[in-house]
N, C-alpha and C. Protein backbone atom coordinates (compact mmCIF):
# COMPACT_ATOMS: atom_id res chain seq x y z
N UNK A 1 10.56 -118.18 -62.59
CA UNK A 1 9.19 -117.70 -62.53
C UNK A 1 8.25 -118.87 -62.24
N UNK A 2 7.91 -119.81 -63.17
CA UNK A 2 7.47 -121.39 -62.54
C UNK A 2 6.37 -121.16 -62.55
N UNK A 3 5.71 -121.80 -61.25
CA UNK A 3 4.40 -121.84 -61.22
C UNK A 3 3.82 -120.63 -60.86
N UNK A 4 4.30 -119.84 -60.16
CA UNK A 4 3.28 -118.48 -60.53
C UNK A 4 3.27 -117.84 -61.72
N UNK A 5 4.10 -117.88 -62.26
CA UNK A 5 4.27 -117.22 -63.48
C UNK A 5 3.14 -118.21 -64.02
N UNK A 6 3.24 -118.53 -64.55
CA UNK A 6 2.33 -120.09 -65.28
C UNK A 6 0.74 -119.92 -64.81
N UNK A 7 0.38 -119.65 -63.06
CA UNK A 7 -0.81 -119.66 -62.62
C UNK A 7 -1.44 -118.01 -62.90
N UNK A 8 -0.56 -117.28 -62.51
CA UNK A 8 -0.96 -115.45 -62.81
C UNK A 8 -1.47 -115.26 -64.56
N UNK A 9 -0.73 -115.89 -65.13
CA UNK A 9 -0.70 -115.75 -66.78
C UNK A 9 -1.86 -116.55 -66.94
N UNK A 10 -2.60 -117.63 -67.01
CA UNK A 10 -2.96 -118.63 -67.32
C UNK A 10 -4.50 -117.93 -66.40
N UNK A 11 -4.96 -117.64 -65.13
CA UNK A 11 -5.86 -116.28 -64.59
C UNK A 11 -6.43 -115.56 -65.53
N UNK A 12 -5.55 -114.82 -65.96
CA UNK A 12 -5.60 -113.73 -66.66
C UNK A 12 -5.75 -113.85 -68.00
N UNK A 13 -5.68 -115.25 -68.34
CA UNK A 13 -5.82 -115.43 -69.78
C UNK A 13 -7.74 -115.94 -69.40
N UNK A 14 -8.10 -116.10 -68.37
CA UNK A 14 -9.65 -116.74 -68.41
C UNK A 14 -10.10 -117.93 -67.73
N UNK A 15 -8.63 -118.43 -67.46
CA UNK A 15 -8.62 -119.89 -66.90
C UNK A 15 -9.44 -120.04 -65.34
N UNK A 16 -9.94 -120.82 -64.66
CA UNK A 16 -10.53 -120.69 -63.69
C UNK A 16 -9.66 -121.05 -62.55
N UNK A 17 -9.88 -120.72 -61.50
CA UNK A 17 -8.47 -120.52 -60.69
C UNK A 17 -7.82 -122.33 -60.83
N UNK A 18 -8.92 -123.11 -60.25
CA UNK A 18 -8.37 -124.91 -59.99
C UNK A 18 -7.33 -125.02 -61.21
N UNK A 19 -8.13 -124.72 -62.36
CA UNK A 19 -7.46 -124.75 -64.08
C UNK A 19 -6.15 -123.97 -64.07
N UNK A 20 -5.87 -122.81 -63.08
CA UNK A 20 -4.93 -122.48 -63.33
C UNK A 20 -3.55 -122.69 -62.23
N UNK A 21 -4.58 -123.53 -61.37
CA UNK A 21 -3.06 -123.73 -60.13
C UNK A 21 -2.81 -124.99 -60.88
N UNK A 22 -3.82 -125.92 -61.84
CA UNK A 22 -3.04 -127.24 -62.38
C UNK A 22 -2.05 -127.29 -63.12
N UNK A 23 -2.25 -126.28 -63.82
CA UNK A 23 -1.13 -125.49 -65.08
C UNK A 23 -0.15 -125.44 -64.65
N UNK A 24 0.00 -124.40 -63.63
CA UNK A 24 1.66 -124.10 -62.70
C UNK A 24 1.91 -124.81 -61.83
N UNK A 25 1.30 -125.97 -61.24
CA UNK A 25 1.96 -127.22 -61.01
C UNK A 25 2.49 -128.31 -62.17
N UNK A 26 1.22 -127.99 -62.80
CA UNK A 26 1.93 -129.85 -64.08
C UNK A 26 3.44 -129.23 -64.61
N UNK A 27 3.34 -127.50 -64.99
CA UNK A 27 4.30 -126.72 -65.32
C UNK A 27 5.73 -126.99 -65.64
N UNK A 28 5.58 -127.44 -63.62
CA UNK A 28 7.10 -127.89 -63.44
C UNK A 28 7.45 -128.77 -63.68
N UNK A 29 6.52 -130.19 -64.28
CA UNK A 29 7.58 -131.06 -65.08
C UNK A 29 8.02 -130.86 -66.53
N UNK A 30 7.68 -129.68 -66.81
CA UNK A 30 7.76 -129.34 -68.45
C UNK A 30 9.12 -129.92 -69.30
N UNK A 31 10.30 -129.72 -68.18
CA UNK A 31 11.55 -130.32 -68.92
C UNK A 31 12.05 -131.52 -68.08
N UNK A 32 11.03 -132.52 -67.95
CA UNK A 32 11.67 -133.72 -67.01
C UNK A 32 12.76 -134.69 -67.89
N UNK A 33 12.17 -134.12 -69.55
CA UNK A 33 12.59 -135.12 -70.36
C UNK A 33 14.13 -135.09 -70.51
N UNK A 34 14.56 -133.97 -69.99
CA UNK A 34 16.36 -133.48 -70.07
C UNK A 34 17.24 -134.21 -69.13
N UNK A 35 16.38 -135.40 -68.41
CA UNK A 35 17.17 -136.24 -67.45
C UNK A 35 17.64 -137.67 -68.28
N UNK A 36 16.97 -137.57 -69.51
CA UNK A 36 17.65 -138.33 -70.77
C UNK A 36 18.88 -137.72 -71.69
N UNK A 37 19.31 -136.22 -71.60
CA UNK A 37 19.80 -135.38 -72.22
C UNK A 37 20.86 -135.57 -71.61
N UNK A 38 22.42 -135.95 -72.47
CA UNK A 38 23.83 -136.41 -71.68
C UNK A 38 24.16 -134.63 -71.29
N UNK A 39 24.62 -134.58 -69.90
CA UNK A 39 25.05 -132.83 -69.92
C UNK A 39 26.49 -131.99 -70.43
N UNK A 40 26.63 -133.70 -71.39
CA UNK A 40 27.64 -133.11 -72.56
C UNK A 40 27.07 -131.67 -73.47
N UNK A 41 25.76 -132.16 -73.85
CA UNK A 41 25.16 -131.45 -74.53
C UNK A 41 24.08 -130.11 -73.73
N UNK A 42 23.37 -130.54 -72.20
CA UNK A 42 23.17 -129.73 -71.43
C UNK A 42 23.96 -128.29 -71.10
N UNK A 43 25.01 -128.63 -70.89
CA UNK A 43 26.05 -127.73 -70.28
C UNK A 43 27.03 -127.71 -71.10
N UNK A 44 26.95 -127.58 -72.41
CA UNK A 44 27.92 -127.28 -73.67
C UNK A 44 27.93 -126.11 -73.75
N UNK A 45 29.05 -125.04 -73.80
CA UNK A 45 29.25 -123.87 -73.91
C UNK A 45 29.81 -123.25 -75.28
N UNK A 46 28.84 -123.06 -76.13
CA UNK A 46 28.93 -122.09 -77.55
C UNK A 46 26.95 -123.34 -77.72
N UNK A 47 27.39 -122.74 -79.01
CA UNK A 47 26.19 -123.55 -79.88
C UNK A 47 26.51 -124.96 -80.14
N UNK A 48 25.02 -125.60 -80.10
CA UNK A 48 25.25 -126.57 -80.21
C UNK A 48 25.11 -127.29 -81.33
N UNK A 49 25.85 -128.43 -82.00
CA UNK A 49 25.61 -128.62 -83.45
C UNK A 49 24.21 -129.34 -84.00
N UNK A 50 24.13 -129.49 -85.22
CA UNK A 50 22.95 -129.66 -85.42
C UNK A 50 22.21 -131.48 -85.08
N UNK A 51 23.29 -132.46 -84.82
CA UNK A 51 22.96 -133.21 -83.87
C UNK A 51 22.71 -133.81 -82.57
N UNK A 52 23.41 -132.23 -82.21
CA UNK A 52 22.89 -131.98 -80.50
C UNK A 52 21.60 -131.55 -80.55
N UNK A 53 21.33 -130.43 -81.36
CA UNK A 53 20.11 -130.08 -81.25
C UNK A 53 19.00 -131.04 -81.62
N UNK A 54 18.93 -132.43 -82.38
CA UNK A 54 18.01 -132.95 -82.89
C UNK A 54 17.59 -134.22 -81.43
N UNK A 55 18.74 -134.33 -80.40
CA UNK A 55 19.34 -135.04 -79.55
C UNK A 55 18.94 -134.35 -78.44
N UNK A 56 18.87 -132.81 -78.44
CA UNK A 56 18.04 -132.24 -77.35
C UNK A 56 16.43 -132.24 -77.58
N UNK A 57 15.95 -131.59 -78.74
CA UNK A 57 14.85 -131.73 -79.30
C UNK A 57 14.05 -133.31 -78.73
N UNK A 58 14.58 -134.09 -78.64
CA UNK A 58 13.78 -135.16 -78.00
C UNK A 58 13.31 -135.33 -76.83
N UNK A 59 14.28 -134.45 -75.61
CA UNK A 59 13.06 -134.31 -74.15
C UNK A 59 12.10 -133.81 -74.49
N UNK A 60 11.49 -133.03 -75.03
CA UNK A 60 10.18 -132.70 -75.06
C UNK A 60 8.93 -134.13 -75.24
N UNK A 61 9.40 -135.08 -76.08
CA UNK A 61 8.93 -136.65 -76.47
C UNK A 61 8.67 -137.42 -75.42
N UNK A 62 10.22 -137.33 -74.66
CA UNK A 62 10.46 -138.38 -73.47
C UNK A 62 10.03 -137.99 -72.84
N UNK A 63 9.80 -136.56 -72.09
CA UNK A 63 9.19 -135.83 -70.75
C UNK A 63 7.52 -136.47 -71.22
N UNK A 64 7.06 -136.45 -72.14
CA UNK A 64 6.03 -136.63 -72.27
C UNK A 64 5.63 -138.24 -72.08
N UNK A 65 6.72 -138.83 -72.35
CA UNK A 65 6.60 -140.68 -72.19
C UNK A 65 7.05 -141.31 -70.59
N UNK A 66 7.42 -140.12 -70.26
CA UNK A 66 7.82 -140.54 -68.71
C UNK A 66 6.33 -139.99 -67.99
N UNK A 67 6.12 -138.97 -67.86
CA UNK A 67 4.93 -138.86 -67.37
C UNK A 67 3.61 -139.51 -68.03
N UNK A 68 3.50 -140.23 -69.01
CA UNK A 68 2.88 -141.47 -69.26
C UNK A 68 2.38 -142.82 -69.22
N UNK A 69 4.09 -143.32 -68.76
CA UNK A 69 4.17 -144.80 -68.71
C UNK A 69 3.38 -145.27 -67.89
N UNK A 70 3.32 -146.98 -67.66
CA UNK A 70 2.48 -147.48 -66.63
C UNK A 70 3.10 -146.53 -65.86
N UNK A 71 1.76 -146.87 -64.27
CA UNK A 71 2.14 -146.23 -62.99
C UNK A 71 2.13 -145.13 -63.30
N UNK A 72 2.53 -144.08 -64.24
CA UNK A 72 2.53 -142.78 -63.83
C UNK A 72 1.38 -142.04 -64.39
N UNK A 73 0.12 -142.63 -64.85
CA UNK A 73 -0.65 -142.45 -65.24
C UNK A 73 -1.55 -142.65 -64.03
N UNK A 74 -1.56 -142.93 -62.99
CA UNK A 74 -2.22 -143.26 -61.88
C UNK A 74 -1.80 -141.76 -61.15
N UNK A 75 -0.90 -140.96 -61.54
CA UNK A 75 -1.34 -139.67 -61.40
C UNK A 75 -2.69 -138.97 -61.77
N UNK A 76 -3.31 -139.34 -62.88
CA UNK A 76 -4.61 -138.51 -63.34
C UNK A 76 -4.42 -137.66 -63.70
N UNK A 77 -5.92 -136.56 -63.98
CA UNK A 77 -5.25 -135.50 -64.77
C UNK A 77 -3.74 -134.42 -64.64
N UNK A 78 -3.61 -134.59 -63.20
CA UNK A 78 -2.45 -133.45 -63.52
C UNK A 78 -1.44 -134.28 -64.11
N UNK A 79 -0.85 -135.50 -64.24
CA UNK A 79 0.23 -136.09 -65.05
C UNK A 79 0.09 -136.07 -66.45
N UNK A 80 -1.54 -135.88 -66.86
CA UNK A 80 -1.68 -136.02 -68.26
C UNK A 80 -1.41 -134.50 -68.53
N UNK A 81 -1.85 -133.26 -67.73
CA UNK A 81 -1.48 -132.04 -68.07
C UNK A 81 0.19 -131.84 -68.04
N UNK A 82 0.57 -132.95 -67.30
CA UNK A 82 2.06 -131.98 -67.37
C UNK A 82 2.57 -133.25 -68.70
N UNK A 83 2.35 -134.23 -69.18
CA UNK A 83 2.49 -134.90 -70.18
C UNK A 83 2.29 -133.61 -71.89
N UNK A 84 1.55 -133.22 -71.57
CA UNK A 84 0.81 -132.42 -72.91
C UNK A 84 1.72 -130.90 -72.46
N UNK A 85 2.26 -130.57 -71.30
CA UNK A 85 2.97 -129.45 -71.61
C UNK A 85 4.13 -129.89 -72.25
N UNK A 86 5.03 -130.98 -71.44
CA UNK A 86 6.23 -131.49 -71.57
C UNK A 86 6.80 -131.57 -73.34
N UNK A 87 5.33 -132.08 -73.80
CA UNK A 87 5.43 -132.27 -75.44
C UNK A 87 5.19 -130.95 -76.07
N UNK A 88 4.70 -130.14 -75.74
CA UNK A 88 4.09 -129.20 -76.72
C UNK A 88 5.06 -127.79 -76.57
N UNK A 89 5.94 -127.29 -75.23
CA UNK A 89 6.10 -126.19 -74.20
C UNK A 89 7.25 -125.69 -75.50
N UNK A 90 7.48 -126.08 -76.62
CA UNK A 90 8.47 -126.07 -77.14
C UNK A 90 8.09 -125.46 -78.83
N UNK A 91 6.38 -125.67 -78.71
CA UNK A 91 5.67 -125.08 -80.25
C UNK A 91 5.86 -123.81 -80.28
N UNK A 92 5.75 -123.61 -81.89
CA UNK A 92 5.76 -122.26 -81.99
C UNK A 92 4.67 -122.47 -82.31
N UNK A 93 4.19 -120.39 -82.54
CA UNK A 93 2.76 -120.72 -83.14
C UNK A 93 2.69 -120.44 -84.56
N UNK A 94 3.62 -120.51 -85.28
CA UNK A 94 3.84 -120.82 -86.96
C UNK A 94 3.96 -122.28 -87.23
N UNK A 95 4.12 -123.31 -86.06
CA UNK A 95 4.17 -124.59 -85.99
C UNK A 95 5.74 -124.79 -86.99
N UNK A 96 6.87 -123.84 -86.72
CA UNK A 96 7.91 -123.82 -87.07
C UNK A 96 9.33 -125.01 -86.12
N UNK A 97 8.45 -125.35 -85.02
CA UNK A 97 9.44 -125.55 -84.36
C UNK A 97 8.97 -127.58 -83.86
N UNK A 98 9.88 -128.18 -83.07
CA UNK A 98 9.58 -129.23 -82.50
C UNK A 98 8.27 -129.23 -81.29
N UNK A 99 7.95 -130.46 -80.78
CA UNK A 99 7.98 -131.71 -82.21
C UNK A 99 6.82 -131.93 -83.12
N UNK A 100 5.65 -131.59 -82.54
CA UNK A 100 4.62 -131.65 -83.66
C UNK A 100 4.04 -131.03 -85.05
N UNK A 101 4.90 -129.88 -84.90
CA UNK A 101 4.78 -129.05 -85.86
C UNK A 101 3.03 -128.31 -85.71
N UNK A 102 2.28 -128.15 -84.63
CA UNK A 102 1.23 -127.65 -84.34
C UNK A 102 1.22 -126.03 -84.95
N UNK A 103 0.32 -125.53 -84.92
CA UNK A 103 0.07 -124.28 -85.01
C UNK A 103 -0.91 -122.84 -83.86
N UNK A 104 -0.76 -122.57 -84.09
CA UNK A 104 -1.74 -121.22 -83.49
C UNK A 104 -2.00 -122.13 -81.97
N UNK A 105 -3.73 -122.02 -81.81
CA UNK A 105 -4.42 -122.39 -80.94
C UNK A 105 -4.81 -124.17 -80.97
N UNK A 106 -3.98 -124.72 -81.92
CA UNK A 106 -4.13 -126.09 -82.14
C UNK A 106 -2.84 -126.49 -81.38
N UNK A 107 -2.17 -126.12 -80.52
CA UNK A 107 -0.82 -125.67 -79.24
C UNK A 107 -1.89 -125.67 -77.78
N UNK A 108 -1.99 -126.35 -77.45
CA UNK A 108 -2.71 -126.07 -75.90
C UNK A 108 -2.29 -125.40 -74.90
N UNK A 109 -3.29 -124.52 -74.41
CA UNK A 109 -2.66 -123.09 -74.00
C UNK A 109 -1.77 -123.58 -72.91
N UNK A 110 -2.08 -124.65 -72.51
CA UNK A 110 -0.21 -124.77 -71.40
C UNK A 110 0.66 -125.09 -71.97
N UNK A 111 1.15 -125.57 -73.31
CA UNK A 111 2.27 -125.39 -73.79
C UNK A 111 2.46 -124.16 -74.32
N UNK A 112 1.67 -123.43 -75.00
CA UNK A 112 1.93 -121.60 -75.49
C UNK A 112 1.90 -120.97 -73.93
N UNK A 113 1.83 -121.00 -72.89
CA UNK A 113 1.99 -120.74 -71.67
C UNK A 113 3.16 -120.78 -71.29
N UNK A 114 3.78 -122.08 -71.30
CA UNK A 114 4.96 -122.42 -70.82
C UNK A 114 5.71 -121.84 -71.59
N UNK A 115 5.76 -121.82 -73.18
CA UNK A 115 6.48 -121.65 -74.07
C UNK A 115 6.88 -120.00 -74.04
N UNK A 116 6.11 -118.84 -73.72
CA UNK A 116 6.24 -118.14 -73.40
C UNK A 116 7.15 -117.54 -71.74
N UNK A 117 6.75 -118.27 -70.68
CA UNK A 117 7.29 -117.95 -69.40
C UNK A 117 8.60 -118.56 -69.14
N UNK A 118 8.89 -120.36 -69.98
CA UNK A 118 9.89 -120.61 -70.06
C UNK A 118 11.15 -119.86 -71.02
N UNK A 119 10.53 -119.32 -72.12
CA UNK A 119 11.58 -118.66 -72.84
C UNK A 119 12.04 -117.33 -72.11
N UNK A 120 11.49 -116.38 -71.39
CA UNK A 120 11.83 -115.49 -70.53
C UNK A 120 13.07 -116.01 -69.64
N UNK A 121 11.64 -116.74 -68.95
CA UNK A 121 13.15 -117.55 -67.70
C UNK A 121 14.19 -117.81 -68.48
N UNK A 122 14.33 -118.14 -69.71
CA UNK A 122 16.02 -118.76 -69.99
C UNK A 122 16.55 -117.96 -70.26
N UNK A 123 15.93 -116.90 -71.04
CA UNK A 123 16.88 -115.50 -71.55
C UNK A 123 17.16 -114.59 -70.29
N UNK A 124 16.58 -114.59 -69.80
CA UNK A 124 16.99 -114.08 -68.26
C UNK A 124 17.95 -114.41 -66.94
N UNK A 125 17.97 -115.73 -67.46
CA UNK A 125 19.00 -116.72 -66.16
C UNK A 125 20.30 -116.54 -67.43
N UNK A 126 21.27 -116.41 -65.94
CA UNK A 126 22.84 -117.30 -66.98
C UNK A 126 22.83 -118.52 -66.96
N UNK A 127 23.45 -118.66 -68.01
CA UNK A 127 23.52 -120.35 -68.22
C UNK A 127 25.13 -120.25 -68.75
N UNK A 128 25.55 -121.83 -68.67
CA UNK A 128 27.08 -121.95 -69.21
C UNK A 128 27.60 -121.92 -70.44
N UNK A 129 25.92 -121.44 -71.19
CA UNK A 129 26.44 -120.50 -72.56
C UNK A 129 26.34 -119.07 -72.96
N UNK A 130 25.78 -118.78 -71.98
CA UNK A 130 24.96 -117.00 -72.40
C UNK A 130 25.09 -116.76 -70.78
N UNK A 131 25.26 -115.25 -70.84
CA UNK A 131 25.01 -114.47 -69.86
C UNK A 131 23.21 -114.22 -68.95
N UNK A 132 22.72 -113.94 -68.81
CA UNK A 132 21.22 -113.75 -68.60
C UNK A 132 20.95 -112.11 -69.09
N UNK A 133 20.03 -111.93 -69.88
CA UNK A 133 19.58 -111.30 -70.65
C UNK A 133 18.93 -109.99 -69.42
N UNK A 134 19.05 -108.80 -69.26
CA UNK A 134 18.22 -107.83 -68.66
C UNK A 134 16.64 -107.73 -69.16
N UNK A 135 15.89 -107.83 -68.27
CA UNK A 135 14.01 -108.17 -68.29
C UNK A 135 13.74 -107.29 -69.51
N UNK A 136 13.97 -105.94 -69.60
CA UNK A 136 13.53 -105.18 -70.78
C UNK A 136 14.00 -106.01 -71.97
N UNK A 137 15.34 -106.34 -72.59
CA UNK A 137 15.60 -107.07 -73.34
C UNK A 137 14.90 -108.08 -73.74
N UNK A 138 14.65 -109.27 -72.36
CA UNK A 138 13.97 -110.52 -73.18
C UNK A 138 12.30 -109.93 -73.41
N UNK A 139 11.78 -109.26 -72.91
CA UNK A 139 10.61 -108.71 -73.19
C UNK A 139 10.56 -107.95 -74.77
N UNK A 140 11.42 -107.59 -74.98
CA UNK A 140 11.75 -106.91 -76.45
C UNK A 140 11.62 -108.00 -77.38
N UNK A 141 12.04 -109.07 -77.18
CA UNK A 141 12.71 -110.52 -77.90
C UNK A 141 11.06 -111.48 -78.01
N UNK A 142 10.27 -111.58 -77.09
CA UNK A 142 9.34 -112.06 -76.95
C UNK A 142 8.02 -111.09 -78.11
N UNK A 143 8.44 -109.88 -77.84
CA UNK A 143 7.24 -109.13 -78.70
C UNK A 143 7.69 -109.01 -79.74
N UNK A 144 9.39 -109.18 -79.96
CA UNK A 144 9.09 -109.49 -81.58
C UNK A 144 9.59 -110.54 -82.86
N UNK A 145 9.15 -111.72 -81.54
CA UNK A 145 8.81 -112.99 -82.10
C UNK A 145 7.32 -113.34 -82.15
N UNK A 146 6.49 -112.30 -81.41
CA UNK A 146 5.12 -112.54 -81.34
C UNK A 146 4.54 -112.56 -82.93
N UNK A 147 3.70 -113.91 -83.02
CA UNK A 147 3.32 -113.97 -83.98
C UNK A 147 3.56 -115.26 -84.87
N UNK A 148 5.05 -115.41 -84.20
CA UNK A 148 5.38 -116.69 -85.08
C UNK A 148 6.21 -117.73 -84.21
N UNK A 149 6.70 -117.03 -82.71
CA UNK A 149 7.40 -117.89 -81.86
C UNK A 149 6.06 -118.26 -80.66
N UNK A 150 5.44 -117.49 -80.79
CA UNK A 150 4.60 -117.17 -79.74
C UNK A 150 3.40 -116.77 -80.19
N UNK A 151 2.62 -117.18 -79.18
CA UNK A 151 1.28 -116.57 -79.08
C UNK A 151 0.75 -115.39 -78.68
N UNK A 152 0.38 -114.35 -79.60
CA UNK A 152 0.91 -112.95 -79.31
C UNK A 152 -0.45 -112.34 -77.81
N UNK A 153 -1.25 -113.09 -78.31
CA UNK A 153 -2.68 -112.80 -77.08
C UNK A 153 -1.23 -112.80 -75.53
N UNK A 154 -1.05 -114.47 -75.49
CA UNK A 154 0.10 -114.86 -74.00
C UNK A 154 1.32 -113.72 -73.82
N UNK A 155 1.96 -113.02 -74.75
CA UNK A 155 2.90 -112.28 -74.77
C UNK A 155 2.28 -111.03 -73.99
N UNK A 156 1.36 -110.49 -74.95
CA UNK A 156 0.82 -109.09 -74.21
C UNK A 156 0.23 -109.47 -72.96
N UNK A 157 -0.56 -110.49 -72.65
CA UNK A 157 -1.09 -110.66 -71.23
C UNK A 157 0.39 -110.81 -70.11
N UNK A 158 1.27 -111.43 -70.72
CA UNK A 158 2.80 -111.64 -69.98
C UNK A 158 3.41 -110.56 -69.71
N UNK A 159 3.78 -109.17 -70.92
CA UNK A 159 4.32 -108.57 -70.62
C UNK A 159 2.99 -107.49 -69.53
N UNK A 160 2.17 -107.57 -69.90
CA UNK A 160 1.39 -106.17 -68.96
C UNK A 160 1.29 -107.05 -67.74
N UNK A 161 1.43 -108.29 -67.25
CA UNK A 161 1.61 -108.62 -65.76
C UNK A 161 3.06 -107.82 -65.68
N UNK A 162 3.50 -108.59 -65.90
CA UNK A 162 4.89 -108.58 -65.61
C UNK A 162 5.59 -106.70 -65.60
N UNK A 163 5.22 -106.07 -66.62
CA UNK A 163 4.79 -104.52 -66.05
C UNK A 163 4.08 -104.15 -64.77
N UNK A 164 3.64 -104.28 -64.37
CA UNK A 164 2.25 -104.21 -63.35
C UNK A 164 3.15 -104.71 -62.28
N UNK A 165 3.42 -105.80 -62.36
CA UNK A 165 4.31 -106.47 -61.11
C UNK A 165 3.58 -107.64 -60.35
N UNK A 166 2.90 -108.11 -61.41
CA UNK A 166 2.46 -109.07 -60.66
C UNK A 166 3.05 -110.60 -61.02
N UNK A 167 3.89 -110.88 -61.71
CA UNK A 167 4.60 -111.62 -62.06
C UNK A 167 6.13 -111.48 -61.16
N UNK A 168 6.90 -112.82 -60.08
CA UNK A 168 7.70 -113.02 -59.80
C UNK A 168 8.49 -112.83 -60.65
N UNK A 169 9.05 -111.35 -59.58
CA UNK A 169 10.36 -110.84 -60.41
C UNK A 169 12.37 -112.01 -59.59
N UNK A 170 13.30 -112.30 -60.87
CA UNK A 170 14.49 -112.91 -60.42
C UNK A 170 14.80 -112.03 -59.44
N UNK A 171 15.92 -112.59 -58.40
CA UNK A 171 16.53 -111.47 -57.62
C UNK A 171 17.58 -112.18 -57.77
């Protein structure tokens, strides 16, 4: 889904169009930080243990320190926007989850953005641990984590695009 998904959602949430094509561009570096991630643990098939997970849990840090460092800050704002997704794309909004432990609307709406369109996309794609999830399903999964995985305002604006059809459907 990517950057339209990211720019349609992010529209429709109020954003002004420039504000929202920056979103679904910075978007796509959201998981740059997984080029630190050995694909021992990437492409591990069952669950992963609880020091993989603390070991994955850290691209979100690094994606954010790579689009930081000298030089890459001479990007400007869109490196600092995709810096602040990279870190955040991963909050819940009970501030239950990595890494800051943020909450609600103290989550900047491109990481509750991402966090929403990226969790679709994954439950939806196969991967070399799970099958890909049918759209009604992960849409089921999203509304009823709303509230505490998610930002329930981004969910309902997600699912009534994505009803409607204005959200890039997989083929």
């Amino acid at each position: 889904m990517g950057l339209n998904a990211m720019r349609e959602l992010a529209l429709a949430l109020g954003s002004a169009p420039a504000e929202a094509a920056q979103l679904g561009l910075a978007a796509r570096l959201h998981d740059v930080g997984k080029i630190g991630i050995p694909d021992s643990i990437l492409l591990k098939r069952g669950p992963l243990l609880p020091e993989e997970w603390a070991h994955m849990a850290e691209h979100t840090r690094l994606g954010a320190r790579l689009l930081t460092q000298p030089g890459a800050v001479d990007g400007g704002p869109l490196l600092q926007l995709a810096a602040q997704i990279a870190l955040t794309h991963h909050g819940c909004w009970d501030g239950s989850r990595y890494p800051a432990g943020l909450t609600g609307e103290a989550i900047p709406l491109g990481g509750r953005i991402a966090r929403v369109v990226d969790t679709f996309d994954a439950l939806v794609t196969a991967r070399p641990y799970q099958e890909g999830w049918p759209a009604a399903e992960a849409l089921a999964y999203l509304s009823e984590h709303t509230g505490k995985l998610f930002d329930p305002v981004v969910v309902r604006i997600f699912a009534d695009l994505y009803s409607a059809g204005r959200l890039p459907q997989r083929t």
